[in-house]
C-alpha atoms as a PDB file:
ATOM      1  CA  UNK A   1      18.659 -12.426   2.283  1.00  0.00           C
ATOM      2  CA  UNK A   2      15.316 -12.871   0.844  1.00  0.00           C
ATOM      3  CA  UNK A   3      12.311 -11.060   2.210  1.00  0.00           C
ATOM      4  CA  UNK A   4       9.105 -13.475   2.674  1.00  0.00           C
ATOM      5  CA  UNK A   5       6.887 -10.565   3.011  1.00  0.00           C
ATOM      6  CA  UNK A   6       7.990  -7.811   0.492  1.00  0.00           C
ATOM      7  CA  UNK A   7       5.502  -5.303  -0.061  1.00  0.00           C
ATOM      8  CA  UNK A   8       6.887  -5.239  -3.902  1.00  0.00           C
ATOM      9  CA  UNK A   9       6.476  -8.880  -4.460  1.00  0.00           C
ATOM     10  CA  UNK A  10       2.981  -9.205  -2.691  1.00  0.00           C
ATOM     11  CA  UNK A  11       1.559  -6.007  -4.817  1.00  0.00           C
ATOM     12  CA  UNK A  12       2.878  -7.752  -7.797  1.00  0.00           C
ATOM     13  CA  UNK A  13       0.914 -10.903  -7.033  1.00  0.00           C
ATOM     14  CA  UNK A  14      -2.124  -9.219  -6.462  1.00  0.00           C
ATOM     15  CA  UNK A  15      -2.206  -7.086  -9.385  1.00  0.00           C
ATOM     16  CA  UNK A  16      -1.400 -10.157 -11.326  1.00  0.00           C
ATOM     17  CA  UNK A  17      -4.395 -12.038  -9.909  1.00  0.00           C
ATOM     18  CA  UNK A  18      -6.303  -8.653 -10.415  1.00  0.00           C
ATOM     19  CA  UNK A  19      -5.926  -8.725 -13.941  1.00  0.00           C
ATOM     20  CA  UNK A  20      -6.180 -12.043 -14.181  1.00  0.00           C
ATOM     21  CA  UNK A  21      -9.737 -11.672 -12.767  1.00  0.00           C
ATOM     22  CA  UNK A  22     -10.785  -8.888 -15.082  1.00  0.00           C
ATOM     23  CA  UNK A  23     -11.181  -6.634 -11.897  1.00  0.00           C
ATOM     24  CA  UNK A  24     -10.102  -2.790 -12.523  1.00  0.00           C
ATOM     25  CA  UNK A  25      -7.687  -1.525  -9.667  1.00  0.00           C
ATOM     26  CA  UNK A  26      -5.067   1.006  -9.061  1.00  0.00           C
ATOM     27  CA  UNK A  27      -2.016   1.330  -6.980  1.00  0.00           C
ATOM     28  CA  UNK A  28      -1.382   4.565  -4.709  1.00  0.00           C
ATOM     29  CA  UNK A  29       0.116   5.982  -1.788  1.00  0.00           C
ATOM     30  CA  UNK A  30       3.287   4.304   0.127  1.00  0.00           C
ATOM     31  CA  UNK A  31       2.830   0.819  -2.327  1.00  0.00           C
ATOM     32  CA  UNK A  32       3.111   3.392  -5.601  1.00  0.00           C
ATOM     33  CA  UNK A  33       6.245   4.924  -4.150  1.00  0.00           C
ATOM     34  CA  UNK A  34       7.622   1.504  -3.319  1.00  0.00           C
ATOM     35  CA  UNK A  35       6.628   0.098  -7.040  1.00  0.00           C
ATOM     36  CA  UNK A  36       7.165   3.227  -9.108  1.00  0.00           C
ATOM     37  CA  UNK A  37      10.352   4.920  -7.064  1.00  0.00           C
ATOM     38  CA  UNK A  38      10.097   8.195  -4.904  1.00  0.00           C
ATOM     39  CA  UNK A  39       7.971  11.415  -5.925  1.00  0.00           C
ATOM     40  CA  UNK A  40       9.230  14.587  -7.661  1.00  0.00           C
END
């Protein structure tokens, strides 16, 4: 089943629009585990 709202997906979307925009951003927290897989 597809997820409309997957944090993943949306993050994606922003950070594509982000750097579409020229505008300098980072991902942390809960959305960097999500993205980047659990910590060490």
């Amino acid at each position: 089943m597809k997820e409309k709202n997957d944090p993943g997906k949306v993050v994606v979307k922003v950070a594509r629009l982000l750097d579409e925009s020229a505008i300098p951003y980072i991902v942390t927290g809960g959305i960097a585990v999500l993205i980047w897989g659990r910590p060490n």
